[in-house]
C-alpha atoms as a PDB file:
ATOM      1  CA  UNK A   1       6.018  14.302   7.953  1.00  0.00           C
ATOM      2  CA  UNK A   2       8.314  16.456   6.098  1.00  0.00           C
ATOM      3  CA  UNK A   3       7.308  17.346   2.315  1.00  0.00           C
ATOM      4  CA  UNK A   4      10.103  17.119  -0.116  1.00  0.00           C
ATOM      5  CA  UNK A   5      10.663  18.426  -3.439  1.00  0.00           C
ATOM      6  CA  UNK A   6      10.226  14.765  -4.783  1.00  0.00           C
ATOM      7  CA  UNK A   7       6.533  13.870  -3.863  1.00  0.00           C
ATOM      8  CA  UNK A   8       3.813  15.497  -1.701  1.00  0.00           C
ATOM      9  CA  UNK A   9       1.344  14.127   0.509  1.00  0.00           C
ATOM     10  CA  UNK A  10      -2.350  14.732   0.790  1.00  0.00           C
ATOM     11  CA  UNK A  11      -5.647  13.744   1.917  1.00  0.00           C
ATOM     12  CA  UNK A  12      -9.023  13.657  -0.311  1.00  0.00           C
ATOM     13  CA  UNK A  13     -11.901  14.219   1.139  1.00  0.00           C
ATOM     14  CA  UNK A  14     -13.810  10.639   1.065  1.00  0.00           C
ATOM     15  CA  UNK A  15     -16.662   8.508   3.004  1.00  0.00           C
ATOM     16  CA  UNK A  16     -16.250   7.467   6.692  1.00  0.00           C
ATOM     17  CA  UNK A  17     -14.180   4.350   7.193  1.00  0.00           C
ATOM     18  CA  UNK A  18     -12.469   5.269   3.824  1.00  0.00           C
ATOM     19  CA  UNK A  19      -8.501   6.700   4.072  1.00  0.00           C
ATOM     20  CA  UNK A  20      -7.424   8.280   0.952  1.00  0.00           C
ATOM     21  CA  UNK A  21      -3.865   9.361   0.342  1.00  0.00           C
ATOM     22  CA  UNK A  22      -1.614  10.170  -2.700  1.00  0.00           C
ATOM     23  CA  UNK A  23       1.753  11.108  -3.611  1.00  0.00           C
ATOM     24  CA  UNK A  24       3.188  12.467  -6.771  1.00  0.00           C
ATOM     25  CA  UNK A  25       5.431  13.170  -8.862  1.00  0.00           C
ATOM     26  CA  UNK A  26       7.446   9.958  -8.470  1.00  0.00           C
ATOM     27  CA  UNK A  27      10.615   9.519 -10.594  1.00  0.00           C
ATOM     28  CA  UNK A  28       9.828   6.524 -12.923  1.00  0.00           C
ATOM     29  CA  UNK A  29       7.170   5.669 -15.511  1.00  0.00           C
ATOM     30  CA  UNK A  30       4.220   3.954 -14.665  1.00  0.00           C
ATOM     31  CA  UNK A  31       5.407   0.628 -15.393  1.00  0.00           C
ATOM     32  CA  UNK A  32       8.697   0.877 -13.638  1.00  0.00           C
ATOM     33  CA  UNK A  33       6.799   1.987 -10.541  1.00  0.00           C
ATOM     34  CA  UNK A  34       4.596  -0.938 -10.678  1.00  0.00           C
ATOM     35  CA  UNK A  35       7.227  -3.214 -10.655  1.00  0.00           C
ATOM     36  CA  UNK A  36       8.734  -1.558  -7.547  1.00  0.00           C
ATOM     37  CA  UNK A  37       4.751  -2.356  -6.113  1.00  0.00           C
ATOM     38  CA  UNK A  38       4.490  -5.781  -6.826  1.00  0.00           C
ATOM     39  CA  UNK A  39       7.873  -7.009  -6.536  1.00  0.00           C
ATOM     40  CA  UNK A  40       6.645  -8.593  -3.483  1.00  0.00           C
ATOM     41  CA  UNK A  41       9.381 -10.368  -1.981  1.00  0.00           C
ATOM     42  CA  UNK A  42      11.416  -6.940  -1.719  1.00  0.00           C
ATOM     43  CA  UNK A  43       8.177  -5.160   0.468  1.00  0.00           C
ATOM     44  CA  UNK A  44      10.766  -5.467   3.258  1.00  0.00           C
ATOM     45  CA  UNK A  45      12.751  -3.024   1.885  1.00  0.00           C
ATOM     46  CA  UNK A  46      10.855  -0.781   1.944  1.00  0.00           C
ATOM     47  CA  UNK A  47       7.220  -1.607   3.540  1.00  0.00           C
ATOM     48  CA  UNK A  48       7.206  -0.350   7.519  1.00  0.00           C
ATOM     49  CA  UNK A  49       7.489  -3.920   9.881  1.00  0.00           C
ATOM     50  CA  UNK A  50       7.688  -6.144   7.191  1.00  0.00           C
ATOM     51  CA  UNK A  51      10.234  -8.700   7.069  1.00  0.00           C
ATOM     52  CA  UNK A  52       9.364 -10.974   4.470  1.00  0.00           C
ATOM     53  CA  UNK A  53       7.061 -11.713   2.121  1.00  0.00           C
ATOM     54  CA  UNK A  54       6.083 -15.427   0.772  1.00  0.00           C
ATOM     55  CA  UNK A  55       3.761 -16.401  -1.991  1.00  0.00           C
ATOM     56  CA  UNK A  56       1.430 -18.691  -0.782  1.00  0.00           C
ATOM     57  CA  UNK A  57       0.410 -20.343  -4.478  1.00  0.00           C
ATOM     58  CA  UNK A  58       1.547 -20.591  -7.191  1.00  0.00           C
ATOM     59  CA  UNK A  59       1.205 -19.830 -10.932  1.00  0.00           C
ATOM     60  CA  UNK A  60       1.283 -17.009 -12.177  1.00  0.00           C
ATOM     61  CA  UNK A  61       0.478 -13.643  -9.629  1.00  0.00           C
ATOM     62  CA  UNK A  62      -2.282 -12.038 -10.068  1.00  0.00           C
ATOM     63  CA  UNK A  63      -6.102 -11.658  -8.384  1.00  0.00           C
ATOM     64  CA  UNK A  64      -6.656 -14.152  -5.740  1.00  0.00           C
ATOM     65  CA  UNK A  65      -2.645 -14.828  -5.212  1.00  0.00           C
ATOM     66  CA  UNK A  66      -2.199 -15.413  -1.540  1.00  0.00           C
ATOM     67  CA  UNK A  67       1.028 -13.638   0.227  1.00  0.00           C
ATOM     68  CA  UNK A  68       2.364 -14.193   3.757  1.00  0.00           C
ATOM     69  CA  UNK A  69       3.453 -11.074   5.332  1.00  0.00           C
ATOM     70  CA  UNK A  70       5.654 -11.614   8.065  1.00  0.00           C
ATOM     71  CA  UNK A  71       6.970  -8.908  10.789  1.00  0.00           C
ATOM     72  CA  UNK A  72       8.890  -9.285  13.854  1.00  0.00           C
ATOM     73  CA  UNK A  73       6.353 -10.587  15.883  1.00  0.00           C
ATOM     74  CA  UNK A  74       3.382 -11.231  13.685  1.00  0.00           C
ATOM     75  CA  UNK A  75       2.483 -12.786  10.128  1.00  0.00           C
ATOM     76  CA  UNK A  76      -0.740 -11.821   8.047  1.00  0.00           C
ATOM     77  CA  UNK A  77      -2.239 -13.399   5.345  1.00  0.00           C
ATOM     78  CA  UNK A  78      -3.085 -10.915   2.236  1.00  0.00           C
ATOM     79  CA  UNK A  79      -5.131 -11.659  -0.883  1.00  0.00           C
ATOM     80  CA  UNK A  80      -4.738  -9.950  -3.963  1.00  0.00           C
ATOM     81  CA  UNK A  81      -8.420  -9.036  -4.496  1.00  0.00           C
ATOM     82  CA  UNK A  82      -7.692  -6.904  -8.174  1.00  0.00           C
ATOM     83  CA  UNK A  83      -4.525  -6.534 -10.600  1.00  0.00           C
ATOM     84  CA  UNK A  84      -4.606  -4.438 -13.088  1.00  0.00           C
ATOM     85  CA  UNK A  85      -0.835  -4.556 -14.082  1.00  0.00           C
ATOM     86  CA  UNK A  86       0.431  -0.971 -14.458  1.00  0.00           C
ATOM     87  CA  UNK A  87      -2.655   0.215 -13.062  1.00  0.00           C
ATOM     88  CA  UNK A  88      -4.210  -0.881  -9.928  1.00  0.00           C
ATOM     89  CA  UNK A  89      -3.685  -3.295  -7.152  1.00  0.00           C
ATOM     90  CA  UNK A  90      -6.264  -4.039  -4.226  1.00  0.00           C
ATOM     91  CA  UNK A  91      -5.277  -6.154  -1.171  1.00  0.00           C
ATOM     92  CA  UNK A  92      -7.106  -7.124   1.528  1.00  0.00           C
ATOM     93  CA  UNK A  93      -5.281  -8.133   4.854  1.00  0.00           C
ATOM     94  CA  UNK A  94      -7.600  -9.992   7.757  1.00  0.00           C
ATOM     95  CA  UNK A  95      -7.187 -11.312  11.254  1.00  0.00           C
ATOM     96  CA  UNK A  96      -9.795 -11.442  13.801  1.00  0.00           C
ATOM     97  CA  UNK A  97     -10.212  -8.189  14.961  1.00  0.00           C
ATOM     98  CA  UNK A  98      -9.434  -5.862  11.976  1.00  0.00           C
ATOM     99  CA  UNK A  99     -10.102  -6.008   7.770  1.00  0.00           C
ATOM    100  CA  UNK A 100      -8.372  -3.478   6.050  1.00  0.00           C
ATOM    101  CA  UNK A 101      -8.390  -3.376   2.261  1.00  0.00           C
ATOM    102  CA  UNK A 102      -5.306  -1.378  -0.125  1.00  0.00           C
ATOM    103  CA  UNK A 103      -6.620  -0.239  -3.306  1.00  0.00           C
ATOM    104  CA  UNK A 104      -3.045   1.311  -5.083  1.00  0.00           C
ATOM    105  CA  UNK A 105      -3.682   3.258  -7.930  1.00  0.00           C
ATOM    106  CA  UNK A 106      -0.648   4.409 -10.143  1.00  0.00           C
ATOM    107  CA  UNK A 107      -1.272   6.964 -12.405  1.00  0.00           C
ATOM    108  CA  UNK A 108       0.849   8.209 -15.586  1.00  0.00           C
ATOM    109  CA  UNK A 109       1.154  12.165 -15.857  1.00  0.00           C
ATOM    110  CA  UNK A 110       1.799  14.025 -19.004  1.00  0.00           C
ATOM    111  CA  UNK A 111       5.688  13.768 -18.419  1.00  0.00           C
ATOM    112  CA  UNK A 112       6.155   9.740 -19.424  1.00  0.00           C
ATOM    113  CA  UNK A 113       9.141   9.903 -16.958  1.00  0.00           C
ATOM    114  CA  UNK A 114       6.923  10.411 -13.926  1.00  0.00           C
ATOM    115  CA  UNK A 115       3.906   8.804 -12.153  1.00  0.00           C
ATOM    116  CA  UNK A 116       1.757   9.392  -9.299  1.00  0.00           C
ATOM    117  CA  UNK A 117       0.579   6.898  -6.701  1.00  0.00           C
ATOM    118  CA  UNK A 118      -2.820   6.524  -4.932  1.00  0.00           C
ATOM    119  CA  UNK A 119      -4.037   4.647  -1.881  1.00  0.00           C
ATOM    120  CA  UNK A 120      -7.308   4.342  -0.592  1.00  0.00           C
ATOM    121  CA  UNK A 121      -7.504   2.166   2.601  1.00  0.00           C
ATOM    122  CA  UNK A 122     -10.891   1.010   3.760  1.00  0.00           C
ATOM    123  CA  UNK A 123     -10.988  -0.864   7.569  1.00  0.00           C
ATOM    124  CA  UNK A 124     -13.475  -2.312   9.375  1.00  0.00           C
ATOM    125  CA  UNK A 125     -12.606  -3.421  13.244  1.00  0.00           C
ATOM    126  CA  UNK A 126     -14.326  -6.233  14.679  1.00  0.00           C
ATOM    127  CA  UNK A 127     -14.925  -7.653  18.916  1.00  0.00           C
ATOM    128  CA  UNK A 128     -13.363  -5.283  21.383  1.00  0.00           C
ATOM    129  CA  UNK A 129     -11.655  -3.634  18.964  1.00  0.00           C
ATOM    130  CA  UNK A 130     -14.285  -1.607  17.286  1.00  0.00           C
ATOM    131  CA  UNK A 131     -14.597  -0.437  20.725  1.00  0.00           C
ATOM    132  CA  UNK A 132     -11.567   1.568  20.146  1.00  0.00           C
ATOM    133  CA  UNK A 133     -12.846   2.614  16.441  1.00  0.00           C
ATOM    134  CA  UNK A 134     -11.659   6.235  16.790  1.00  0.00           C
ATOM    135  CA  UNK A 135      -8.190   5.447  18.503  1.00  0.00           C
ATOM    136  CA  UNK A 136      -7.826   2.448  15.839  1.00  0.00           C
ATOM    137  CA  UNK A 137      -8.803   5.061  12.793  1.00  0.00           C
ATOM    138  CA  UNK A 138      -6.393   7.337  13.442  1.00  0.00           C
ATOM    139  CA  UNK A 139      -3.609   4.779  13.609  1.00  0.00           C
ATOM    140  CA  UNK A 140      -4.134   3.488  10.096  1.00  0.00           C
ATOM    141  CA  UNK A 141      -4.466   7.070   9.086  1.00  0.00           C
ATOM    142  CA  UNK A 142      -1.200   7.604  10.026  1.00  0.00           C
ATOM    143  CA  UNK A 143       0.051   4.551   9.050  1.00  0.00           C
ATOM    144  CA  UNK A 144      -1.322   5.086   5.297  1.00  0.00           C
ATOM    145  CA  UNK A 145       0.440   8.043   5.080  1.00  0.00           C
ATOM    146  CA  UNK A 146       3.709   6.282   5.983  1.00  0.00           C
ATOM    147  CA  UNK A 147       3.512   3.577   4.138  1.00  0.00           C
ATOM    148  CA  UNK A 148       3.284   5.801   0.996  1.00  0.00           C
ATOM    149  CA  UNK A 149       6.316   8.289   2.097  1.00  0.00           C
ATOM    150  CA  UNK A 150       8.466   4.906   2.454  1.00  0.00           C
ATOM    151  CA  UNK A 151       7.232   3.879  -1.092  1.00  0.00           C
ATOM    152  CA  UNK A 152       8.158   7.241  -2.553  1.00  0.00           C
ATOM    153  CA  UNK A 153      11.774   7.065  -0.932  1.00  0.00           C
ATOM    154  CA  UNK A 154      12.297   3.808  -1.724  1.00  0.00           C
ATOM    155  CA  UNK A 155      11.531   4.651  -5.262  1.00  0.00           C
ATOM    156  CA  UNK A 156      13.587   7.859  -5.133  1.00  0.00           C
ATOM    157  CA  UNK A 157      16.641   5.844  -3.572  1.00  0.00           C
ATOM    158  CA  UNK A 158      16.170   2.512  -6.006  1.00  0.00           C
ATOM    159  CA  UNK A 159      15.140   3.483  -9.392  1.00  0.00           C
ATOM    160  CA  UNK A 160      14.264   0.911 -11.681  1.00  0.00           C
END
């Protein structure tokens, strides 16, 4: 990863099984990146393998909205397990062999024009592959981190 002048990248130091990343300072307010977050349908844009995304319900979005996440050559079902507009968003993506749970936190700074994003990724691998654990962690390690540098230049590149 190469660090820009626009955001930075770094790890916080939490419990095993627990990923923890951030970047800041995004251009935008709070609210202006949250709408980037959950404007769902547009994750392709910007989200690594994603295609599409479908609501599954409907009603108004919030927690316990269902989303179909759709890549080349796979779809996963994700619940929205909190929404805090503005604030915080948790989603929790199973299949068989892997849970993995996305708790984004966006954060104002002192400087209205600017926010910082959070993620903290929790997995758990089930069967054969928890067999792999290690190999496994360190591939959603890395793919945390890159799904938040792909946020931050989609926000750079798109502002709201």
């Amino acid at each position: 990863m190469t660090n820009t002048r626009f955001y930075n990248l770094s790890t916080r130091i939490t419990p095993p099984g627990i990923v923890s990343r951030f970047i800041g300072p995004l251009e935008g307010s709070v609210h202006a990146i949250w709408a980037q977050l959950v404007d769902f349908e547009n994750w392709n844009s910007w989200m690594p393998g994603v295609t599409k995304v479908e609501r599954q319900d409907a009603g108004v979005v919030g927690r316990g909205s269902i989303l179909l996440v759709r890549g080349k050559l796979s779809q996963l079902e994700c619940r929205i397990a909190h929404w805090d507009p503005s604030k915080r968003l948790d989603l929790v993506f199973t299949t068989r062999s892997k849970r993995i749970g996305y708790s984004i936190t966006v954060i104002g700074t002192d400087d209205t024009r600017h926010a910082e994003v959070r993620l903290e990724m929790e997995f758990e691998f089930n069967g054969l592959g928890s067999w792999l654990g290690f190999l496994r962690t360190s591939l959603e390690k890395r793919r945390a981190s890159r799904l938040l540098e792909c946020f931050a230049l989609h926000v750079q590149f798109h502002p709201t």
